[in-house]
N, C-alpha and C. Protein backbone atom coordinates (compact mmCIF):
# COMPACT_ATOMS: atom_id res chain seq x y z
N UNK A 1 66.97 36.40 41.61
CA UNK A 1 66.54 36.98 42.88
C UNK A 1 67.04 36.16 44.05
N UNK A 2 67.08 37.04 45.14
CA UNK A 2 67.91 35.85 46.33
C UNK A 2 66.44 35.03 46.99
N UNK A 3 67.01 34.19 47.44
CA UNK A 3 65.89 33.42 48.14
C UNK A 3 66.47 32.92 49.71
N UNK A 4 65.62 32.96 50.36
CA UNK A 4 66.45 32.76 51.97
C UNK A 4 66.83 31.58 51.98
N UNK A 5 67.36 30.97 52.98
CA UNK A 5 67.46 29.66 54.01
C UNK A 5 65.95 28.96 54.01
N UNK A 6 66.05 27.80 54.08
CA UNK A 6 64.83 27.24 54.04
C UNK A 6 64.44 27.73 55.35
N UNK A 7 62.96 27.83 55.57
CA UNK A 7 61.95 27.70 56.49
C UNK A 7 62.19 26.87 57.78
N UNK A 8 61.76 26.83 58.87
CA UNK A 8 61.40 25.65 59.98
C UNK A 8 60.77 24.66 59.34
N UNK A 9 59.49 25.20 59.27
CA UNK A 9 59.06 23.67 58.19
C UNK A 9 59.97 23.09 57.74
N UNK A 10 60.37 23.21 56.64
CA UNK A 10 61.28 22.65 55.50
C UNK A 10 62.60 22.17 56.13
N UNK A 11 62.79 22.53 57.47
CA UNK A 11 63.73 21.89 58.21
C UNK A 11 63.63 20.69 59.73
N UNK A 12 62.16 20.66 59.84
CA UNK A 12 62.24 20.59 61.35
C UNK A 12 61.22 18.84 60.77
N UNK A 13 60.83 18.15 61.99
CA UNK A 13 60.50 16.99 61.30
C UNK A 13 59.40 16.50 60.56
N UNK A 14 59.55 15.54 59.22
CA UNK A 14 58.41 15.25 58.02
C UNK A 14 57.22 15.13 59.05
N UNK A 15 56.34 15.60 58.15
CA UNK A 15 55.06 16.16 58.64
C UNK A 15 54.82 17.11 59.17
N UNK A 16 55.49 18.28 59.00
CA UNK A 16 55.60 19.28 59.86
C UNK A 16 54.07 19.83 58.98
N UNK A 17 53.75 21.04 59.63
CA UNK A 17 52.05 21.81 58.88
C UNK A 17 52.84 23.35 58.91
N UNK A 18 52.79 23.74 57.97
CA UNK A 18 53.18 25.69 57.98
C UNK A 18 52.18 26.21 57.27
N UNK A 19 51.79 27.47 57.77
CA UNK A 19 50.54 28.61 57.23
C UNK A 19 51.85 29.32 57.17
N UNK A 20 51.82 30.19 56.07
CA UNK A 20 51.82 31.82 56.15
C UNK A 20 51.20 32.81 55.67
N UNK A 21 51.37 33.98 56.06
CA UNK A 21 50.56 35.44 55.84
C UNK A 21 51.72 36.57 55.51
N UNK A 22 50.91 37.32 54.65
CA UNK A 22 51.69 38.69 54.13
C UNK A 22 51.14 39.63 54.31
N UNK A 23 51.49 40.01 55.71
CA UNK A 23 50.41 41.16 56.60
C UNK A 23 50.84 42.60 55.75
N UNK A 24 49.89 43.44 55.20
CA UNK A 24 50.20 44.20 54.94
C UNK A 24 49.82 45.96 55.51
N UNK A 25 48.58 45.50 56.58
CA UNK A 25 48.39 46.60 56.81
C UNK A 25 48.56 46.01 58.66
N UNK A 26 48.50 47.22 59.54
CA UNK A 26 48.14 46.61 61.09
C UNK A 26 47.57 45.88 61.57
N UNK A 27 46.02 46.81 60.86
CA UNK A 27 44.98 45.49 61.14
C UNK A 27 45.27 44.34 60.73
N UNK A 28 45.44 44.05 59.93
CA UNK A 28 46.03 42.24 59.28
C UNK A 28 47.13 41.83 60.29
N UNK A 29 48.12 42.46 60.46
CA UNK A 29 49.32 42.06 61.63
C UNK A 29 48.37 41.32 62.53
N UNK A 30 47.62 42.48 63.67
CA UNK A 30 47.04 41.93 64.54
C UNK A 30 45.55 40.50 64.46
N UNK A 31 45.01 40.38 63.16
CA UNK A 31 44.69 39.57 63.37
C UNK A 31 45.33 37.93 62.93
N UNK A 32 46.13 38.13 62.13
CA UNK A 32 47.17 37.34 62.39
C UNK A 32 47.64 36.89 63.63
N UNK A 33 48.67 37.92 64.58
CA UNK A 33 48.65 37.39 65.90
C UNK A 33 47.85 36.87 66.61
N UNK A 34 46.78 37.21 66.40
CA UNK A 34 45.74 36.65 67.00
C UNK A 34 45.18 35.44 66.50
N UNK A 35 45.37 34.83 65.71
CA UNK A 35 44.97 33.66 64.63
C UNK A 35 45.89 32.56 65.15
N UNK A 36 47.31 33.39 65.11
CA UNK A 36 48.06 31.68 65.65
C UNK A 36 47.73 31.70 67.19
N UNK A 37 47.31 32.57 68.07
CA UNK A 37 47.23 31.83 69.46
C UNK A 37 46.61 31.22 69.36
N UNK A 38 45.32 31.42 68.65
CA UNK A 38 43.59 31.13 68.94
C UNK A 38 44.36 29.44 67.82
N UNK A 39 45.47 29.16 67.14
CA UNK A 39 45.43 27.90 66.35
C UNK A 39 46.01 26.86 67.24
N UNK A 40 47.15 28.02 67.91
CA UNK A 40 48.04 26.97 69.25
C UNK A 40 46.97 26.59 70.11
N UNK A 41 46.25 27.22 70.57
CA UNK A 41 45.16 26.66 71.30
C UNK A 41 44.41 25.38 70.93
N UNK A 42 43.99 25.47 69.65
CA UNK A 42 42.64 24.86 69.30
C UNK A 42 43.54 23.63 68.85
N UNK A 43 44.96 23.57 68.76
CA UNK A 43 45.71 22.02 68.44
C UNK A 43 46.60 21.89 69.86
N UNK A 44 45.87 22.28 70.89
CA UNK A 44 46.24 21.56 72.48
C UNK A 44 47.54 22.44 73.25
N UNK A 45 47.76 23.34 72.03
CA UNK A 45 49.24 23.89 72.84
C UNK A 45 48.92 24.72 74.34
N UNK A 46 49.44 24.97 75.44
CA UNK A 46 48.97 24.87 76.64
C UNK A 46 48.82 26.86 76.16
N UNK A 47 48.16 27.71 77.15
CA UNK A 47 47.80 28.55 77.25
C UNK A 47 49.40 29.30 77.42
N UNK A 48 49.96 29.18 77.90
CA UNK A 48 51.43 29.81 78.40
C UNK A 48 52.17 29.98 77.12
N UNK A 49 52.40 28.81 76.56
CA UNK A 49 53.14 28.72 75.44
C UNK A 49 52.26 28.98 74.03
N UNK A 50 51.30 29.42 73.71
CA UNK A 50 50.18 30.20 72.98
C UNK A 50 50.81 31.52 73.11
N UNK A 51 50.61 31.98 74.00
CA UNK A 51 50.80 33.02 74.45
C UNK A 51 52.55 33.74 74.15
N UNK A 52 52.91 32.64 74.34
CA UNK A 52 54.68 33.23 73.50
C UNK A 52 54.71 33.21 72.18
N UNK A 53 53.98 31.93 71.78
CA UNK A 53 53.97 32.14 70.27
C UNK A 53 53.55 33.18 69.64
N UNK A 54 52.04 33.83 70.36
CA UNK A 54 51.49 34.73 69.63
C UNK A 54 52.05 36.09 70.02
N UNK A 55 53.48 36.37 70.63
CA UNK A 55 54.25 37.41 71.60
C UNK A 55 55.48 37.43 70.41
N UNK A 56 56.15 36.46 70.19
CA UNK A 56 57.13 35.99 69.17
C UNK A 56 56.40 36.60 67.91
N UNK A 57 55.37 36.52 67.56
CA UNK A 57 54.77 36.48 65.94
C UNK A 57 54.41 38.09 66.26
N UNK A 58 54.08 38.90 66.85
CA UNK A 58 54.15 40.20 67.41
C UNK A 58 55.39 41.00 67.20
N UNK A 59 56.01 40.46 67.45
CA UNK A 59 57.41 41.10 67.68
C UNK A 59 58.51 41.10 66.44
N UNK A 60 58.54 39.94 65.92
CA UNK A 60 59.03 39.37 64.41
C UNK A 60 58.30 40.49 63.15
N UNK A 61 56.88 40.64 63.60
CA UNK A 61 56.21 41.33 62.19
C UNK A 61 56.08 42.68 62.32
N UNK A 62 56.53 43.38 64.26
CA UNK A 62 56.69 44.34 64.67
C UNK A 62 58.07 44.96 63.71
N UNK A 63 59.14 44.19 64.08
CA UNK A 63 60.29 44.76 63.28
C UNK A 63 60.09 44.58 61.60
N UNK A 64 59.69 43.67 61.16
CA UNK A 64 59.36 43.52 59.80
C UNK A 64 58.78 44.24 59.01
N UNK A 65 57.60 44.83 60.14
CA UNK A 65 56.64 45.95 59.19
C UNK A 65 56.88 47.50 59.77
N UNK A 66 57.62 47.93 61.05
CA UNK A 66 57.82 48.80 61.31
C UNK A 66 59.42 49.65 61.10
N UNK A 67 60.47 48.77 61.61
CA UNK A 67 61.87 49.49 61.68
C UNK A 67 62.73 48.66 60.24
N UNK A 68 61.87 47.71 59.91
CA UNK A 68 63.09 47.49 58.04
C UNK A 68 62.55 48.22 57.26
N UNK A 69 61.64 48.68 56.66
CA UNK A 69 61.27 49.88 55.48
C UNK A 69 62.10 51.33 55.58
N UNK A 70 62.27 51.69 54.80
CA UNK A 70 63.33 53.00 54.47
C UNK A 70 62.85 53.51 53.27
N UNK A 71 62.37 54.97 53.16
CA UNK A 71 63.12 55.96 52.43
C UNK A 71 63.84 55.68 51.04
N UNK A 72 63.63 56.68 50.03
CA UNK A 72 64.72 56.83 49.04
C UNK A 72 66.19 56.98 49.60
N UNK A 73 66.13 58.08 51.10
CA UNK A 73 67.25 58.09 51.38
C UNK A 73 67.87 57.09 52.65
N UNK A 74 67.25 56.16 52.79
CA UNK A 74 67.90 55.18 53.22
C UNK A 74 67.60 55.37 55.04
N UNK A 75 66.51 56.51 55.42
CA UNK A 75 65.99 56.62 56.23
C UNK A 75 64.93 55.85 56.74
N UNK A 76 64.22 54.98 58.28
CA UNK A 76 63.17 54.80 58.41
C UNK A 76 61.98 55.34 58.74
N UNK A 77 60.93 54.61 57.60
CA UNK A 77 60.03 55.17 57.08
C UNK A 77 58.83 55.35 58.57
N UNK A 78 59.02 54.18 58.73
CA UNK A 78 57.64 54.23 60.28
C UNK A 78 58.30 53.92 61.41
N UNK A 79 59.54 53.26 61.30
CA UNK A 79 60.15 53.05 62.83
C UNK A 79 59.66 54.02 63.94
N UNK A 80 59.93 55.49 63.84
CA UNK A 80 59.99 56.31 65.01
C UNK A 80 58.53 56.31 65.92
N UNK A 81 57.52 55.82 65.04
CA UNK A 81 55.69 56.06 65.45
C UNK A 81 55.08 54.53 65.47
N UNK A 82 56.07 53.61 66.08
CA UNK A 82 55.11 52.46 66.48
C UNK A 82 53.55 52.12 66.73
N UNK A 83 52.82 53.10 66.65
CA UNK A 83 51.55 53.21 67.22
C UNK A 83 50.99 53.67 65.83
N UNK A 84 51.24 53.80 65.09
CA UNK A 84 51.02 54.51 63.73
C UNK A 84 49.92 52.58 62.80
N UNK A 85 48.70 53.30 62.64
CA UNK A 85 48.23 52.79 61.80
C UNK A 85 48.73 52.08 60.34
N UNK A 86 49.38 51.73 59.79
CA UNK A 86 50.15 51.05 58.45
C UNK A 86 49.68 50.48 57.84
N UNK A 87 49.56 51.13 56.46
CA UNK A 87 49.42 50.39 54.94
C UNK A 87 50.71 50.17 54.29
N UNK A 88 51.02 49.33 54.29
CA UNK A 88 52.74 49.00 53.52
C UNK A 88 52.62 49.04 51.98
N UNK A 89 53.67 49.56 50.99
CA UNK A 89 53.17 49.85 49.97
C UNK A 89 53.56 47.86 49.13
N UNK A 90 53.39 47.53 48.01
CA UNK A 90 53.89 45.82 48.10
C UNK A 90 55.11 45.75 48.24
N UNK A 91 55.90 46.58 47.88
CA UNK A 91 57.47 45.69 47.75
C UNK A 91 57.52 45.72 49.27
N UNK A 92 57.36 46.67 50.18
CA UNK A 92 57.42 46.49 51.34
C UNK A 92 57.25 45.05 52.45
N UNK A 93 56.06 44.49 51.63
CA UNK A 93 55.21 43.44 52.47
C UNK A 93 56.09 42.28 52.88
N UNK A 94 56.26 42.15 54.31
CA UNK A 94 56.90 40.81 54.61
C UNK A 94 56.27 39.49 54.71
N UNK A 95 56.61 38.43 54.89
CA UNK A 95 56.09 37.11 55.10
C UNK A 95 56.27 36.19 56.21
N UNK A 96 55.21 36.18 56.93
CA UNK A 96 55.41 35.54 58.06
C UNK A 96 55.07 33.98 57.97
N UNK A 97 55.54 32.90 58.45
CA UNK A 97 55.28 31.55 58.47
C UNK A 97 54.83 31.08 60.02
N UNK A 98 53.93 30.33 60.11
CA UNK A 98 54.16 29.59 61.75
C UNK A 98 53.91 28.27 61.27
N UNK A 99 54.41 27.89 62.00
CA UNK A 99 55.04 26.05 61.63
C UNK A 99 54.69 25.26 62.86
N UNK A 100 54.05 23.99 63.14
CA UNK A 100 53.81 23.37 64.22
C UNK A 100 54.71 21.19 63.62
N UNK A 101 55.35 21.26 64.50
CA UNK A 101 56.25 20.18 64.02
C UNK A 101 56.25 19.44 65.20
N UNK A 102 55.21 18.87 65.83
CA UNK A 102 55.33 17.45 66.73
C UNK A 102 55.53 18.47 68.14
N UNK A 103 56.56 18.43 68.83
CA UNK A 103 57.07 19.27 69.90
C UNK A 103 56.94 20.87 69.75
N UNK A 104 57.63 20.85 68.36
CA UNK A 104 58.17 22.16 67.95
C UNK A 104 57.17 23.14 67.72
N UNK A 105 57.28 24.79 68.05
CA UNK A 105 56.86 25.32 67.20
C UNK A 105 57.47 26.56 66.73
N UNK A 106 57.59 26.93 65.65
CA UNK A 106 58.09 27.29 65.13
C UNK A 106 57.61 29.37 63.98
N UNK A 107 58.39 30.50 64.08
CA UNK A 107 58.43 31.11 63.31
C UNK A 107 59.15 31.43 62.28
N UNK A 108 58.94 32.00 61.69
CA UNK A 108 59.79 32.37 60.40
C UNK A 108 59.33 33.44 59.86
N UNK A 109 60.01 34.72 59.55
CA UNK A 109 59.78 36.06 59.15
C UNK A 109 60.55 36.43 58.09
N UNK A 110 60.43 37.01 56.78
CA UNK A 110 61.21 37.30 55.89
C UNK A 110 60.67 38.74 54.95
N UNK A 111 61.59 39.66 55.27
CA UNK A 111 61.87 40.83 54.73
C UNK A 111 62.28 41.24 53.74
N UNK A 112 62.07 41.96 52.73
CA UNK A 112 62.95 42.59 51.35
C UNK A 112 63.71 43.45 51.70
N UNK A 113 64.10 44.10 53.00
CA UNK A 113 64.83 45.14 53.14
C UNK A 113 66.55 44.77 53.61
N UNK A 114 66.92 43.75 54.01
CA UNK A 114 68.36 43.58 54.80
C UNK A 114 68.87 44.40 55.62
N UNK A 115 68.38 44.97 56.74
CA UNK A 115 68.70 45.90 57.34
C UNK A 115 68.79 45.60 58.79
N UNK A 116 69.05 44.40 59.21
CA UNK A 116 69.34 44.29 60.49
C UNK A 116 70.82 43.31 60.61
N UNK A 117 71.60 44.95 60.50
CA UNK A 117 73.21 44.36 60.85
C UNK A 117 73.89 43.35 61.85
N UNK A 118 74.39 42.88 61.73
CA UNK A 118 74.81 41.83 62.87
C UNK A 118 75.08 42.31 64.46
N UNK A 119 75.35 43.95 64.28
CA UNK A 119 75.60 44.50 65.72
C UNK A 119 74.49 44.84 66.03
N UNK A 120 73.54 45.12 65.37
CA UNK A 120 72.34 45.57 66.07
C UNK A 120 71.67 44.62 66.66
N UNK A 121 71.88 43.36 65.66
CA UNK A 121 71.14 42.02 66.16
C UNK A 121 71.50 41.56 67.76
N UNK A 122 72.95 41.48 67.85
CA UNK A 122 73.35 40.89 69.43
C UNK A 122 73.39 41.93 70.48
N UNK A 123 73.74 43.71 69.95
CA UNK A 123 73.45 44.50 70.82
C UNK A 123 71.78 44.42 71.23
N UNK A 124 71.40 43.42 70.82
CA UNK A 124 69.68 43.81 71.08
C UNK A 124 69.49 43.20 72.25
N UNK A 125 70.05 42.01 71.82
CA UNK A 125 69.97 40.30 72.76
C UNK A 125 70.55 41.23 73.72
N UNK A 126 71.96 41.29 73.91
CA UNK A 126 72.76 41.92 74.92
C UNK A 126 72.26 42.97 76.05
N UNK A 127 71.49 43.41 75.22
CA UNK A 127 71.22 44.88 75.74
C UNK A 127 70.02 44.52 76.96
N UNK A 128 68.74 43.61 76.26
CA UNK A 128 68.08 42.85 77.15
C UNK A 128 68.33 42.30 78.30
N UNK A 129 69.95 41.07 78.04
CA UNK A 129 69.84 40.92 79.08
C UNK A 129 70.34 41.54 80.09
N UNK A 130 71.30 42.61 80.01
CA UNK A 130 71.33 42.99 80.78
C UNK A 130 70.72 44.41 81.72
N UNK A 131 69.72 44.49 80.86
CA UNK A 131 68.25 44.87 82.00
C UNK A 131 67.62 43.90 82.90
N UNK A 132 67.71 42.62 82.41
CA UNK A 132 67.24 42.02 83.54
C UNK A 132 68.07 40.95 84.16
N UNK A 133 69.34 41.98 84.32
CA UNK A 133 70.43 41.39 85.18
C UNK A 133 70.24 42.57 86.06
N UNK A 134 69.64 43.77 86.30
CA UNK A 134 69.66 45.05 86.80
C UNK A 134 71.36 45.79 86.57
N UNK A 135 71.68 45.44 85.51
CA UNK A 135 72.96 46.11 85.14
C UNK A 135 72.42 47.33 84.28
N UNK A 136 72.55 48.67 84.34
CA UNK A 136 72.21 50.13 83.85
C UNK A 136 72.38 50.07 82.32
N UNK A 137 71.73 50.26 81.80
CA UNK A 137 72.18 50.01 80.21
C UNK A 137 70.86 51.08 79.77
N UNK A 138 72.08 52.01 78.40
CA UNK A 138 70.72 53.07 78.07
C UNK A 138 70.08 51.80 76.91
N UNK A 139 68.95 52.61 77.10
CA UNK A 139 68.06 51.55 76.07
C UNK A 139 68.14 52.35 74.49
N UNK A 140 67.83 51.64 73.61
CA UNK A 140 68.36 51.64 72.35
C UNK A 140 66.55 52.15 71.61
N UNK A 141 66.15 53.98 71.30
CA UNK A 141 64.81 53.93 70.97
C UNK A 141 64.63 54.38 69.50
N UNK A 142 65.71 54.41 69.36
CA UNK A 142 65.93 55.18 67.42
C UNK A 142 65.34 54.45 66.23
N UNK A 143 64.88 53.23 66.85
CA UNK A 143 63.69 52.15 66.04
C UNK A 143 62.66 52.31 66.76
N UNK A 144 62.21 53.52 67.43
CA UNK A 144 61.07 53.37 67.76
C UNK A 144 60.20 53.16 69.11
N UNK A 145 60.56 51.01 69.29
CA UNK A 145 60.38 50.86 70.96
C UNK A 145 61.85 51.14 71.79
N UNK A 146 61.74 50.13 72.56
CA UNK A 146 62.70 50.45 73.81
C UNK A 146 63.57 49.51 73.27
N UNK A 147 63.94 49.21 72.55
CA UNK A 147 65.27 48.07 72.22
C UNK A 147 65.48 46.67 72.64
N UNK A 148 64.10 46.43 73.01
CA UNK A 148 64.45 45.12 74.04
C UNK A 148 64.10 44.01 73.44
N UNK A 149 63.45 44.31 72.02
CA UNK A 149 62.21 42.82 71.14
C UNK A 149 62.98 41.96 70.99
N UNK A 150 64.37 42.17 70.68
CA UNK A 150 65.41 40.93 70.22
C UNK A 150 65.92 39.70 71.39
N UNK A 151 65.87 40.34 72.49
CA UNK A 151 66.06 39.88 73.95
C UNK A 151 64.23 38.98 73.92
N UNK A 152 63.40 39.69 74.11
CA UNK A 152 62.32 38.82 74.47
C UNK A 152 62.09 37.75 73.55
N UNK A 153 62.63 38.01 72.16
CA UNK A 153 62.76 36.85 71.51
C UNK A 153 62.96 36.02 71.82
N UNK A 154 64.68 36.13 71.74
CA UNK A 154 65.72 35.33 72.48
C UNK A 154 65.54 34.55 73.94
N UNK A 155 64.72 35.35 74.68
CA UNK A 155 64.47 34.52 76.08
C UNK A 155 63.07 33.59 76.18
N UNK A 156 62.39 33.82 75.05
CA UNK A 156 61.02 33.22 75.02
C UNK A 156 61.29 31.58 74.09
N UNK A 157 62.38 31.24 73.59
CA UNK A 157 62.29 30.22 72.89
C UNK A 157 63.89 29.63 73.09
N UNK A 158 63.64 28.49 72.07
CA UNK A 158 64.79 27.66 72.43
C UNK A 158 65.82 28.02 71.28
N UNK A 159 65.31 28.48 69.92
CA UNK A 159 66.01 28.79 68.52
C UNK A 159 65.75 30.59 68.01
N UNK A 160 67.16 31.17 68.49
CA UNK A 160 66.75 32.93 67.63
C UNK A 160 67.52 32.60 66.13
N UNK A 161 67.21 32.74 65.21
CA UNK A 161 68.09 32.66 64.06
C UNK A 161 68.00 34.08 63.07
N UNK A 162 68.91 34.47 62.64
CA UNK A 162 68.66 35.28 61.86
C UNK A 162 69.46 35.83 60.50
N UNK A 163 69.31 35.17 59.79
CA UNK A 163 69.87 35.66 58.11
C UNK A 163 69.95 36.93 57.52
N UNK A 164 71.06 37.32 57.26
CA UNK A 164 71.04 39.19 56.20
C UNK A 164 71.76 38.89 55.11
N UNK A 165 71.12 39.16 54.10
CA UNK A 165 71.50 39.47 52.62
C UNK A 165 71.13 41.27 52.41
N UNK A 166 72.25 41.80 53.16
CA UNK A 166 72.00 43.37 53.24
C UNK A 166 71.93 44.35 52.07
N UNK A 167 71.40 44.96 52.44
CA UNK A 167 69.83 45.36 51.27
C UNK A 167 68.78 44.75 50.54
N UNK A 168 69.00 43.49 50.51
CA UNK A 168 68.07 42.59 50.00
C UNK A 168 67.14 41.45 50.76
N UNK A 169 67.42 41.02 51.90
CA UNK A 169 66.90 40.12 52.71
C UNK A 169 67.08 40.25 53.98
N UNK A 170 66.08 40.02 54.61
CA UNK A 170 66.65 39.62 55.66
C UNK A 170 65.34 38.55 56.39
N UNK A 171 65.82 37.96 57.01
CA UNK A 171 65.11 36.29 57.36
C UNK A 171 65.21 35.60 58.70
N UNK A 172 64.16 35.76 59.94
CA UNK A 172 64.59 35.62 61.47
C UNK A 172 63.72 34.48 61.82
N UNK A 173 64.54 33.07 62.36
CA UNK A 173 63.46 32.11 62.71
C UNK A 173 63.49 32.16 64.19
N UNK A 174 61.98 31.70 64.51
CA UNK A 174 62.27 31.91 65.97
C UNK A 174 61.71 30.11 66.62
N UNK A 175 62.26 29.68 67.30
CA UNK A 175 61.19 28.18 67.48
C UNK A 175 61.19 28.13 68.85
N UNK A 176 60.20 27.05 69.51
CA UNK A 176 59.89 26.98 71.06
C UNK A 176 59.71 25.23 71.28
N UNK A 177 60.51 24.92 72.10
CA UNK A 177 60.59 23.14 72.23
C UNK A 177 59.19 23.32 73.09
N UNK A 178 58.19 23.17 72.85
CA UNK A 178 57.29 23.06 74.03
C UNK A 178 57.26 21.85 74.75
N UNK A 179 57.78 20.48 74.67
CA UNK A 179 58.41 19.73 75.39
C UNK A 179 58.89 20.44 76.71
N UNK A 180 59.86 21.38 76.66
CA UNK A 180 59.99 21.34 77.86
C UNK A 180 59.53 22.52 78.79
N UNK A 181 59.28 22.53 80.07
CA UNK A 181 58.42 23.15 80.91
C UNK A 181 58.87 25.06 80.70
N UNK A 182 57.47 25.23 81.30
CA UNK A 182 57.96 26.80 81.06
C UNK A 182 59.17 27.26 82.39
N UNK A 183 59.10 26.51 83.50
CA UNK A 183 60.00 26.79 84.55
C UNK A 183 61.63 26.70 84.02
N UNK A 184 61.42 25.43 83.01
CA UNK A 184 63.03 24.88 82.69
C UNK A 184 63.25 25.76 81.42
N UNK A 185 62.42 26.19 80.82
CA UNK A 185 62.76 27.25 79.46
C UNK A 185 63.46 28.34 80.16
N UNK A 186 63.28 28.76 81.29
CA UNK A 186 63.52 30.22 81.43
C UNK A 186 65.58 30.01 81.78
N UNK A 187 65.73 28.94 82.18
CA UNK A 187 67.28 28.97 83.01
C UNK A 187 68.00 27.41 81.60
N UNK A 188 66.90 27.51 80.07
CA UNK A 188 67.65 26.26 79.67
C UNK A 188 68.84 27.52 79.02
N UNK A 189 69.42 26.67 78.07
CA UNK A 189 70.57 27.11 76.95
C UNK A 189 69.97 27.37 75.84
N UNK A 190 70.32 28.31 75.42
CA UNK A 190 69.33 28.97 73.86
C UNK A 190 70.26 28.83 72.83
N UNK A 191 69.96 28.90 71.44
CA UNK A 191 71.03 29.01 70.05
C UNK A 191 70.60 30.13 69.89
N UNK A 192 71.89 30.88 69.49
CA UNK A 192 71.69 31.94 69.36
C UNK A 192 72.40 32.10 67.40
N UNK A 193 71.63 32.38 66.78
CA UNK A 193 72.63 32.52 65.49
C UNK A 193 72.39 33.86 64.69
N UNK A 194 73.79 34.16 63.86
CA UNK A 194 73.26 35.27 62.65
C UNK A 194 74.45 34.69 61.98
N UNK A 195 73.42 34.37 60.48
CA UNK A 195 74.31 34.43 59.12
C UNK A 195 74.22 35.22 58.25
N UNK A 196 75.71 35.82 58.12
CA UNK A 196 75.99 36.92 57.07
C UNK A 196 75.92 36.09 55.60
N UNK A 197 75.39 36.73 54.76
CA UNK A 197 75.13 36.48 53.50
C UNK A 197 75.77 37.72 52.44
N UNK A 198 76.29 36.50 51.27
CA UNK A 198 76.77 37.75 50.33
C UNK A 198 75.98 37.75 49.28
N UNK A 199 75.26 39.11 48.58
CA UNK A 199 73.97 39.70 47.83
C UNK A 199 74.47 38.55 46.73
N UNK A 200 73.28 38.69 45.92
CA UNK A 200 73.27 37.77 44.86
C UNK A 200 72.87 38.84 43.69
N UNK A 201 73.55 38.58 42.58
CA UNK A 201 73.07 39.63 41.35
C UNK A 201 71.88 38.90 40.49
């Protein structure tokens, strides 16, 4: 079976602490999101940056549990009804990690489906920013929202990463230097990555 890229944890510095959850229905999503603000909080992380984390962990399990599931025929299953109540059947169920590493903090999301191609990935980023460059761009709704989650990712942290083993995986870390200020996050330099992976038998 394939197995992803290691974790943030497993990469970021000894002593790092990681929880994860295998949200399987909405309700579980949301109290999850709601679990890591209320954890960023209660281990000093400032209210602002809580608040991205638990925006990031939203958005990661948004695409995870809504626009990667498909169909026999290779159609998505809940993408189009975002608002739609969800019971995921198991193979479906993704795995979310949050990781707190000294400065760092850190997500990690991992999917059984591989379905977020490399163009969709940077047309996402792309597409974001340039809505809020006020450059006209149609928005992208055939998953559902407005096309923009990959961009708010991307602008809310310091690390977008994202792994495809297509049809079989797919794996998006997201991390936030909270070191540095929320004024200097918004105009720092971001990594932006996607690694293509070849399936494993």
């Amino acid at each position: 079976p394939n197995e992803p890229s290691p974790h943030m944890g497993e990469l970021l510095s000894w002593g790092a602490a990681t929880v994860a959850w295998q949200p399987k229905t909405t309700k579980q999503q949301r109290q999850i999101v709601e679990r890591i603000e209320a954890m960023c909080v209660r281990m000093g992380v400032d209210r602002r940056n809580a608040m991205a984390v638990s925006t990031a962990a939203h958005e990661l399990t948004m695409n995870a549990m809504y626009d990667a599931p498909v169909d026999e025929k290779g159609q998505p299953k809940y993408a189009l009804d975002r608002r739609a109540q969800l019971e995921l059947l198991d193979h479906e169920v993704p795995t979310l990690r949050f990781t707190l590493a000294g400065e760092y903090l850190a997500l990690d999301v991992t999917d059984p489906h591989g379905r977020l191609p490399r163009k969709r990935f940077f047309e996402g980023v792309l597409r974001g920013h340039r809505n809020m460059m006020g450059v006209s761009t149609e928005l992208d709704t055939s998953h559902g929202g407005a096309g923009l989650g990959l961009h708010t990712l991307y602008s809310s942290g310091a690390i977008l990463r994202a792994e495809l083993v297509p049809l079989q995986l797919t794996h998006v870390s997201w991390v936030l230097d909270r070191a540095i200020s929320r004024r200097d996050q918004r105009t720092m330099s971001r990594s932006l990555y996607f690694l293509p992976n070849i399936p494993r038998r």
